[in-house]
N, C-alpha and C. Protein backbone atom coordinates (compact mmCIF):
# COMPACT_ATOMS: atom_id res chain seq x y z
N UNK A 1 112.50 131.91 77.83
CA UNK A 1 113.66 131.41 78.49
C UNK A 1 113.30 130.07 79.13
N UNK A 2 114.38 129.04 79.40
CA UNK A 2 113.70 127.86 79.57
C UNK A 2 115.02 127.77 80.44
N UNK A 3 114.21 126.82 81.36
CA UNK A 3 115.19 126.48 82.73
C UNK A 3 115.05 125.41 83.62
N UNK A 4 115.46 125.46 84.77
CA UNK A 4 114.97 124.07 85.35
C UNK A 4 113.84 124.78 86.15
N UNK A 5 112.72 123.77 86.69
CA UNK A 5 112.06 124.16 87.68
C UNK A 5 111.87 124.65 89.21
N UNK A 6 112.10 125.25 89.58
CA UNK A 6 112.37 125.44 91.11
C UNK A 6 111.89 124.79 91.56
N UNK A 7 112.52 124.11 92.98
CA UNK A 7 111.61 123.19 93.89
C UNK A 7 110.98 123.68 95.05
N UNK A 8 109.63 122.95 95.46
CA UNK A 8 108.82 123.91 96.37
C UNK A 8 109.01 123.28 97.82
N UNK A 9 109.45 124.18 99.11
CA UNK A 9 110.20 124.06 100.32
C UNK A 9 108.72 123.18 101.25
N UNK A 10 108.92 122.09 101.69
CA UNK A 10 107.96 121.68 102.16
C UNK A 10 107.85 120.87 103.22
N UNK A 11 107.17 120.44 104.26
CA UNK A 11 107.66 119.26 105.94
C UNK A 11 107.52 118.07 104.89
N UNK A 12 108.41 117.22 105.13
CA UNK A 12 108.43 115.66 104.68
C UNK A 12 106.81 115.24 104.80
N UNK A 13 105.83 115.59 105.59
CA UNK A 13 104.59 115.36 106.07
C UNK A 13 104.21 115.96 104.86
N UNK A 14 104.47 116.36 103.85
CA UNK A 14 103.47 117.04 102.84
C UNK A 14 103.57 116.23 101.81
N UNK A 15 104.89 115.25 101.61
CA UNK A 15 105.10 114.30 100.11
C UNK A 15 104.11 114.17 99.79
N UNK A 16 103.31 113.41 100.51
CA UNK A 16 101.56 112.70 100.26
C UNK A 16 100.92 113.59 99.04
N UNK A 17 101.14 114.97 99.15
CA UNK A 17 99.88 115.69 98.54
C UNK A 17 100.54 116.16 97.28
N UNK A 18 101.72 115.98 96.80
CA UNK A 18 102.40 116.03 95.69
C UNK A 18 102.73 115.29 94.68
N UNK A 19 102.53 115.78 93.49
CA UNK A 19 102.15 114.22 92.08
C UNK A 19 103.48 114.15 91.81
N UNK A 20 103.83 112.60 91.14
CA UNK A 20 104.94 112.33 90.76
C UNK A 20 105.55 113.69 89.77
N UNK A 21 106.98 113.66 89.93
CA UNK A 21 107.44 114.61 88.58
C UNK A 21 107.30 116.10 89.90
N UNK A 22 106.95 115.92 91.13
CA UNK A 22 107.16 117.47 91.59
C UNK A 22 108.64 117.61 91.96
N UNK A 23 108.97 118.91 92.09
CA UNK A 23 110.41 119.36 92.39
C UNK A 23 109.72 119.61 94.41
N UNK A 24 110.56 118.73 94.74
CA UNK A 24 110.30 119.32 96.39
C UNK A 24 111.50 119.79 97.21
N UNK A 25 111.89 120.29 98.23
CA UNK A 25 113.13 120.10 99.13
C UNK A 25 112.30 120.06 100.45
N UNK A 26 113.18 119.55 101.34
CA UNK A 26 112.29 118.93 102.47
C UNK A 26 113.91 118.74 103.67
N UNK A 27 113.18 118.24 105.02
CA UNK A 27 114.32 118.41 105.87
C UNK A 27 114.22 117.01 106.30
N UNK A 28 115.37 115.91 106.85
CA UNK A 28 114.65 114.89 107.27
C UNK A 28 116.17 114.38 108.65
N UNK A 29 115.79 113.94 109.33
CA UNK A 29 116.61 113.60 110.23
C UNK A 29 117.14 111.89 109.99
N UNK A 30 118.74 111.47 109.99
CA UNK A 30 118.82 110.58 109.28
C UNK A 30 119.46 109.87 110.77
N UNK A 31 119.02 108.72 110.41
CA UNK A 31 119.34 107.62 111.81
C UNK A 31 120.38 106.37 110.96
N UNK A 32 121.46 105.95 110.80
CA UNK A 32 121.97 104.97 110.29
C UNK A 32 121.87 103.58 111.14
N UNK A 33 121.19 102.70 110.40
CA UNK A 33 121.19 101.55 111.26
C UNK A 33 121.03 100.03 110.31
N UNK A 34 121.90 99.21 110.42
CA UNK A 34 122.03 98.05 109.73
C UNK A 34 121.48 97.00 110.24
N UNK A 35 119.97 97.17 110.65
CA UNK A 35 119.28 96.55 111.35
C UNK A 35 118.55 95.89 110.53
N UNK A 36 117.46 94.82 110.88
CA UNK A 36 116.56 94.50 109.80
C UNK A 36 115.87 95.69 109.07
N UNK A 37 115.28 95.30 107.89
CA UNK A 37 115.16 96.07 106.37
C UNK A 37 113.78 96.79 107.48
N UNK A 38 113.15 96.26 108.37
CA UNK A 38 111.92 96.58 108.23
C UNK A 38 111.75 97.27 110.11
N UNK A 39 112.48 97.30 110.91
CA UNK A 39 112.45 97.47 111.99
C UNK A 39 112.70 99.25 112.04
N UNK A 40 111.87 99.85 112.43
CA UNK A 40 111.60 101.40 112.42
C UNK A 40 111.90 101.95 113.94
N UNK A 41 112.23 102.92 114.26
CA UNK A 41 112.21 104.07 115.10
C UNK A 41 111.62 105.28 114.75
N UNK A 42 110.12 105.43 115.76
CA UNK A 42 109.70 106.98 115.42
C UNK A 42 110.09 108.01 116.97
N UNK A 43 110.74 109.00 116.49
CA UNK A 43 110.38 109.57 118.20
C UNK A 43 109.24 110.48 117.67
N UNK A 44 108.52 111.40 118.85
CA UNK A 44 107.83 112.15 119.20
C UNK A 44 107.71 113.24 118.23
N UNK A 45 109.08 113.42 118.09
CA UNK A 45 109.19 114.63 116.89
C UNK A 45 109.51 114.21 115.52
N UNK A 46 110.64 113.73 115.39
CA UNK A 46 111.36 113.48 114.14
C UNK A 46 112.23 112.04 113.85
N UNK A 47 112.37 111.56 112.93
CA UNK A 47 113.27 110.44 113.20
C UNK A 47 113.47 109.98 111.62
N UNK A 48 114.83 109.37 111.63
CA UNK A 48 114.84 109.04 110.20
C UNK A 48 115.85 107.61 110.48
N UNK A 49 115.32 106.72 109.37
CA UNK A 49 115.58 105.00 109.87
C UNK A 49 116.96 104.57 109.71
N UNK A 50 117.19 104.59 108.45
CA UNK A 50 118.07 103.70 107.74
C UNK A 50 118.52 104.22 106.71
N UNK A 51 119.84 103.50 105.90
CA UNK A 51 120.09 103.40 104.38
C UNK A 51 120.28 102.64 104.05
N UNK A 52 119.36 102.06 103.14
CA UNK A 52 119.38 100.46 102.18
C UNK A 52 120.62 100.45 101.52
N UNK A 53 121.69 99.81 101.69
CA UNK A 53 122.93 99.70 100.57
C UNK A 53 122.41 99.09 98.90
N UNK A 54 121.26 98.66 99.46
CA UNK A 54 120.71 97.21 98.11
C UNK A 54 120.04 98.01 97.59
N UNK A 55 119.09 99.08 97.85
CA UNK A 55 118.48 99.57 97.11
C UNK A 55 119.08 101.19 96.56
N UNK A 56 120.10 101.31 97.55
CA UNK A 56 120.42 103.09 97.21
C UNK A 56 119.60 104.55 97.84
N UNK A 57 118.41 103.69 99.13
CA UNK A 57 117.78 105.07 99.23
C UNK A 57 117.87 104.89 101.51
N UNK A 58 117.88 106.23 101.51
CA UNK A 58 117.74 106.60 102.65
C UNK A 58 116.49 106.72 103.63
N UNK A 59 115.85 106.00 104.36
CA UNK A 59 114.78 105.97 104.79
C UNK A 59 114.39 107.08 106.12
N UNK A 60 114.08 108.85 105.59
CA UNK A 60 113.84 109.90 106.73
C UNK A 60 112.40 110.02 106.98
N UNK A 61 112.16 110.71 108.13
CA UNK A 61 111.24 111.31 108.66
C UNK A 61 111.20 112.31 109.56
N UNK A 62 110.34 113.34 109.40
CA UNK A 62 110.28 114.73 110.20
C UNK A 62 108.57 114.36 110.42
N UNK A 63 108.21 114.14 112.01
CA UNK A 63 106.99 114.41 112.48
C UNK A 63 106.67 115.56 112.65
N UNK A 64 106.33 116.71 111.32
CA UNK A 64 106.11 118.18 112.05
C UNK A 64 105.15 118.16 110.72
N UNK A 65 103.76 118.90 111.17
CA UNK A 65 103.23 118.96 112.46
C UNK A 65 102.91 117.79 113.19
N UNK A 66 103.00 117.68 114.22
CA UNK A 66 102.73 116.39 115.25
C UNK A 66 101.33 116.23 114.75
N UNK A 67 100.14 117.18 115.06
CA UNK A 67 99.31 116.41 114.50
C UNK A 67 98.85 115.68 112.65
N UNK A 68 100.01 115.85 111.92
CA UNK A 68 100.04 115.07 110.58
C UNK A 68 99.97 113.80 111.03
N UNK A 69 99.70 112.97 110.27
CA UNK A 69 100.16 111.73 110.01
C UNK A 69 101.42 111.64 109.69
N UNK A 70 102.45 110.67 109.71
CA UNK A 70 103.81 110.41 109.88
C UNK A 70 104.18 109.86 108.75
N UNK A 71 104.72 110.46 107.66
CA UNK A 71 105.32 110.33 106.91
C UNK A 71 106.61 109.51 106.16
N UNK A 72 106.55 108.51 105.40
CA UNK A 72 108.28 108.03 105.04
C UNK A 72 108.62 108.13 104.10
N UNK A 73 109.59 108.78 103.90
CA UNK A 73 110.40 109.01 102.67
C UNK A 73 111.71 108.24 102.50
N UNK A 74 111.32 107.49 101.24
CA UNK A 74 112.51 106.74 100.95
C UNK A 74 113.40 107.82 99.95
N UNK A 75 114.35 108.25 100.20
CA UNK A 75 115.20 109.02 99.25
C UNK A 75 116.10 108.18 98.56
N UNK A 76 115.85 108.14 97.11
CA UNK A 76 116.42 107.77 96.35
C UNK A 76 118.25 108.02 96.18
N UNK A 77 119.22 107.56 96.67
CA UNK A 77 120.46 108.74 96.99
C UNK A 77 121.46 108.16 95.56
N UNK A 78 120.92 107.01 94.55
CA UNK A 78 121.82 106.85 93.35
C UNK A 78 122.65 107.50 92.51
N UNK A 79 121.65 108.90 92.33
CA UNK A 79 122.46 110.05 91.61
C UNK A 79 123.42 110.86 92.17
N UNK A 80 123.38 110.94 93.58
CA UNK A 80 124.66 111.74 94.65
C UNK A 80 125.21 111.00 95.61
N UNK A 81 125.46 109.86 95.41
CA UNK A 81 126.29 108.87 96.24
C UNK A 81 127.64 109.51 96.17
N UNK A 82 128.08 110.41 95.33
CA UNK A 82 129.73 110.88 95.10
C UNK A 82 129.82 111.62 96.14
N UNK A 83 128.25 112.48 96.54
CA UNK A 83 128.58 114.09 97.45
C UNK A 83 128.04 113.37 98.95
N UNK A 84 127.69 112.09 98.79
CA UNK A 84 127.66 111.70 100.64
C UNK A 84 128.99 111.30 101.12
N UNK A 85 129.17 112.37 101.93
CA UNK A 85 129.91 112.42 103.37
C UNK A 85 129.83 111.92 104.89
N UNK A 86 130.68 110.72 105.02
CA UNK A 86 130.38 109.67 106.42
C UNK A 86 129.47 110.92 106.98
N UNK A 87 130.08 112.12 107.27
CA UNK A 87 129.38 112.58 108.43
C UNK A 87 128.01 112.92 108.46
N UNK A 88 127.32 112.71 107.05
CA UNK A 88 126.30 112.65 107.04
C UNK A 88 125.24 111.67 107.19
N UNK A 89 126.12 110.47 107.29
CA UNK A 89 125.43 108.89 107.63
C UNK A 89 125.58 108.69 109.14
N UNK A 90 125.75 109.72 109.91
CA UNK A 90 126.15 109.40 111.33
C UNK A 90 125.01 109.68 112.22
N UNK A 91 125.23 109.08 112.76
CA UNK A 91 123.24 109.04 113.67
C UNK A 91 123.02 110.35 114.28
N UNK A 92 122.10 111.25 114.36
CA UNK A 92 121.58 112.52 114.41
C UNK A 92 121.85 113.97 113.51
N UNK A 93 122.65 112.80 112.13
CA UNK A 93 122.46 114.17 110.86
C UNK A 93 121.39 114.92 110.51
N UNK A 94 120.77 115.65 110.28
CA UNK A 94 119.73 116.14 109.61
C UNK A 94 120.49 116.29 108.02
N UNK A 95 119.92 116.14 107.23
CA UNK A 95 119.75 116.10 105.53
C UNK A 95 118.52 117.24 104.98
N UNK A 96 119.13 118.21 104.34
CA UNK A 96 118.27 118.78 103.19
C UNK A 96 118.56 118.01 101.90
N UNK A 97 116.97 117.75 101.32
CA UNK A 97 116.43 116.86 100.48
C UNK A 97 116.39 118.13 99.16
N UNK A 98 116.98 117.81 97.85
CA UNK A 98 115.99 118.76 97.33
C UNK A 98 115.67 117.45 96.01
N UNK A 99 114.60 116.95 95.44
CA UNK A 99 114.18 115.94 94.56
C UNK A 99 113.28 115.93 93.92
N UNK A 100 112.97 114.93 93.51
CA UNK A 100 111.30 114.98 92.81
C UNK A 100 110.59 113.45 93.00
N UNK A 101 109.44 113.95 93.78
CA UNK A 101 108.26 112.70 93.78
C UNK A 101 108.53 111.65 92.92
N UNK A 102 108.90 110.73 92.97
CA UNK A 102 108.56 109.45 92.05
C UNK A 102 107.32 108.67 92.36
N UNK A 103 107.07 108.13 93.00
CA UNK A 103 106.06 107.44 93.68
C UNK A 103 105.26 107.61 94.98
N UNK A 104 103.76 107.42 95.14
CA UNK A 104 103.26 107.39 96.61
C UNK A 104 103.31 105.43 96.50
N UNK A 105 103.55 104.99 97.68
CA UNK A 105 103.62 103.64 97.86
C UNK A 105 102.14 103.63 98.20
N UNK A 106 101.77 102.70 98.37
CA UNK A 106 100.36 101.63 98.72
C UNK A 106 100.42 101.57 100.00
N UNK A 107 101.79 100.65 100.26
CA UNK A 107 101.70 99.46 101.36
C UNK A 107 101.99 100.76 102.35
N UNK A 108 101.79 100.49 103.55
CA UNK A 108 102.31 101.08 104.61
C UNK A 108 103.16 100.35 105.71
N UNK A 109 104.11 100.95 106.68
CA UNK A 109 104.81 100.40 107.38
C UNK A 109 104.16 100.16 108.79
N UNK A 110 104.19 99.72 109.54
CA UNK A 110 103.89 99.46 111.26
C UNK A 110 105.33 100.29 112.03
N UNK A 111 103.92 101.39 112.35
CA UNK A 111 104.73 101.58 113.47
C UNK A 111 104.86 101.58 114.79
N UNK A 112 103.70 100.65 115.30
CA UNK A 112 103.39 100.58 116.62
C UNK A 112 102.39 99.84 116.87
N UNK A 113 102.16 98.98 117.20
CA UNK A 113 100.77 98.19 117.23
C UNK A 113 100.29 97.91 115.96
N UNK A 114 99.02 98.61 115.31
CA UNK A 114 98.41 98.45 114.39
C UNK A 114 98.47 100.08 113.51
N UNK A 115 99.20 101.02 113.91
CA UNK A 115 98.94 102.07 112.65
C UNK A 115 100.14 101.97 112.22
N UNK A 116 99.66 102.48 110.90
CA UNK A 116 100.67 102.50 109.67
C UNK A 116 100.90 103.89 108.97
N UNK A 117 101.61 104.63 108.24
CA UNK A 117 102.50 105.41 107.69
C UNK A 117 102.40 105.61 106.13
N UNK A 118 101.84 106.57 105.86
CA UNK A 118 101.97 106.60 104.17
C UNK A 118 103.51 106.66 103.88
N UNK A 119 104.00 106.30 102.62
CA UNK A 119 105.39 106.28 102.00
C UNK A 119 105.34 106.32 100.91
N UNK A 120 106.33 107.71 100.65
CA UNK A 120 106.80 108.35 99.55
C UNK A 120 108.08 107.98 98.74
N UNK A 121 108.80 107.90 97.46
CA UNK A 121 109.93 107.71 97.11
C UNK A 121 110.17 109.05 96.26
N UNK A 122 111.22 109.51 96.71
CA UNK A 122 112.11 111.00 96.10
C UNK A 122 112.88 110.33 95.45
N UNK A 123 113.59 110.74 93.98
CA UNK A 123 114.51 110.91 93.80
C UNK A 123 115.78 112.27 93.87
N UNK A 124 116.53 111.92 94.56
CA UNK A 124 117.22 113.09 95.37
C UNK A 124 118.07 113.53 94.02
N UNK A 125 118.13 114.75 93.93
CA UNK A 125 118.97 115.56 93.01
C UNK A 125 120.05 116.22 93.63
N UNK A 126 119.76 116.81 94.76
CA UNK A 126 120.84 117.04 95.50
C UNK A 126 120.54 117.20 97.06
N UNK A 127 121.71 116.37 98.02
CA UNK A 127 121.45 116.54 99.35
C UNK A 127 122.76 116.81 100.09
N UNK A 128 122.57 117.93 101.31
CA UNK A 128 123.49 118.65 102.10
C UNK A 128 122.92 118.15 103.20
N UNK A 129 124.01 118.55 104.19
CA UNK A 129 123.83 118.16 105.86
C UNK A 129 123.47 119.68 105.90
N UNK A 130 122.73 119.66 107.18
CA UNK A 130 121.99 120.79 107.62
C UNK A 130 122.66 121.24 109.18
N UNK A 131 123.70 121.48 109.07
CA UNK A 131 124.55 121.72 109.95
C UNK A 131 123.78 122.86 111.11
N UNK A 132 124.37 122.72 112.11
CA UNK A 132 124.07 124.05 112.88
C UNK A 132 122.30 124.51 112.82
N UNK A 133 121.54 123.17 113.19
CA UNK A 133 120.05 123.43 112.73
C UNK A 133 119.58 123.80 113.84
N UNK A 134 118.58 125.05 114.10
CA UNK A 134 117.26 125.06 114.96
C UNK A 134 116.41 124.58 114.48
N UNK A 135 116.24 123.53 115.14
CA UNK A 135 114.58 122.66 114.65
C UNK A 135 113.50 123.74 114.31
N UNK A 136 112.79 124.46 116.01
CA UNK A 136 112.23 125.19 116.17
C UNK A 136 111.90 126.21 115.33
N UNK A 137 113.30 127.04 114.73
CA UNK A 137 113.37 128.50 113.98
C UNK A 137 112.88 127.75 112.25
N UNK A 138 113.14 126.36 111.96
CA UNK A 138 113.10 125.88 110.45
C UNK A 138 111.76 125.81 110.32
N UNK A 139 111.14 124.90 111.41
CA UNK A 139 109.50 124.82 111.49
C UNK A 139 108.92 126.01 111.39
N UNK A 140 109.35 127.22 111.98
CA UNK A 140 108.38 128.66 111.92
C UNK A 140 108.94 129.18 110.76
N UNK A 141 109.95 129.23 110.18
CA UNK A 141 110.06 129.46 108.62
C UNK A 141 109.27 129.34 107.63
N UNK A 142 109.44 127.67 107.63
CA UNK A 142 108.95 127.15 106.88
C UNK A 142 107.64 127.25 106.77
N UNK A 143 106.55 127.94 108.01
CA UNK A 143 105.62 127.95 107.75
C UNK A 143 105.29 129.30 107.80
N UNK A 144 105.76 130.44 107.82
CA UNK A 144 106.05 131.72 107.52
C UNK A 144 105.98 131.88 106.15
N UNK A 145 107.01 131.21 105.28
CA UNK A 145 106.83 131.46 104.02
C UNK A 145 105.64 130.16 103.35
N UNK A 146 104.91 129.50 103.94
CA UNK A 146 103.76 128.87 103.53
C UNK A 146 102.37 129.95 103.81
N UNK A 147 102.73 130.33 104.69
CA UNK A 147 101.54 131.54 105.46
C UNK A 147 101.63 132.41 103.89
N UNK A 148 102.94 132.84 103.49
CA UNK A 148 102.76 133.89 102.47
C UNK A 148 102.71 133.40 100.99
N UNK A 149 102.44 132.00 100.68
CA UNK A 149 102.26 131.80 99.70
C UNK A 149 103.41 131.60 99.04
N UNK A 150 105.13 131.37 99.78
CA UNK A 150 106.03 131.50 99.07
C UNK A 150 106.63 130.02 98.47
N UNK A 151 107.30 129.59 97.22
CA UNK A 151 107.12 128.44 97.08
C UNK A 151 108.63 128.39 97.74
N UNK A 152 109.87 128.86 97.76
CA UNK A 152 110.97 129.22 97.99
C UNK A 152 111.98 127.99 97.95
């Protein structure tokens, strides 16, 4: 029987360790801002930048675990531009990602002085607002079913 691949549930902090061509879904908090291309906001926990109109992708981030390194994911949003909903471009959406790795970038971004940020590009297959989220309860999930080996 032949089918599509399931995608494996993972913190935006994990893109890094996944080869192009993986199926991932991921959570990312989306910040809309028509600011310069290159001017970032990280908070403490989570934060997600921008959406490039020029390029088509959404720039998120989820700092979990705090001690990871900080992650950026450019989401590719070309193929579901039909199913984005203003209310999902509105500053403190959270977005479920579900896509596949295209690229690890090189360059890294500044986010504070002198450290920089690995960056990932998804192409998004499909993305929902994550309505009604416990941060808290998603993080112990998510690593509940990592504890058990689940790809889910």
């Amino acid at each position: 029987m032949s089918g599509s691949i399931p995608s494996r549930l993972i913190f935006l902090s994990e893109l890094t360790t996944h080869a192009q061509g993986d199926k991932v879904r991921f959570l990312g908090w989306w910040e809309f801002a028509s600011a310069n291309i290159f001017t970032m906001s990280i908070n403490a926990k989570y934060s997600v930048d921008r959406y490039d109109p020029s390029s088509g992708s959404a720039v998120l981030n989820h700092n979990y675990p705090s001690s990871s390194p900080s992650v950026i994911a450019y989401v590719q949003l070309d193929h579901v531009l039909e199913n984005i909903t203003p209310t999902m471009t509105q500053v403190g959406s959270w977005l479920n990602v579900i896509g596949t790795v295209h690229k690890s970038r090189k360059r890294s971004r500044r986010k504070s002085g002198n450290s920089t940020h690995p960056e990932v590009t998804v192409d998004a297959i499909m993305v929902w607002e994550a309505k009604d989220l416990k941060l808290d309860d998603y993080e112990k999930a998510v690593e509940a079913r990592k504890a058990c080996n689940s790809t889910g």
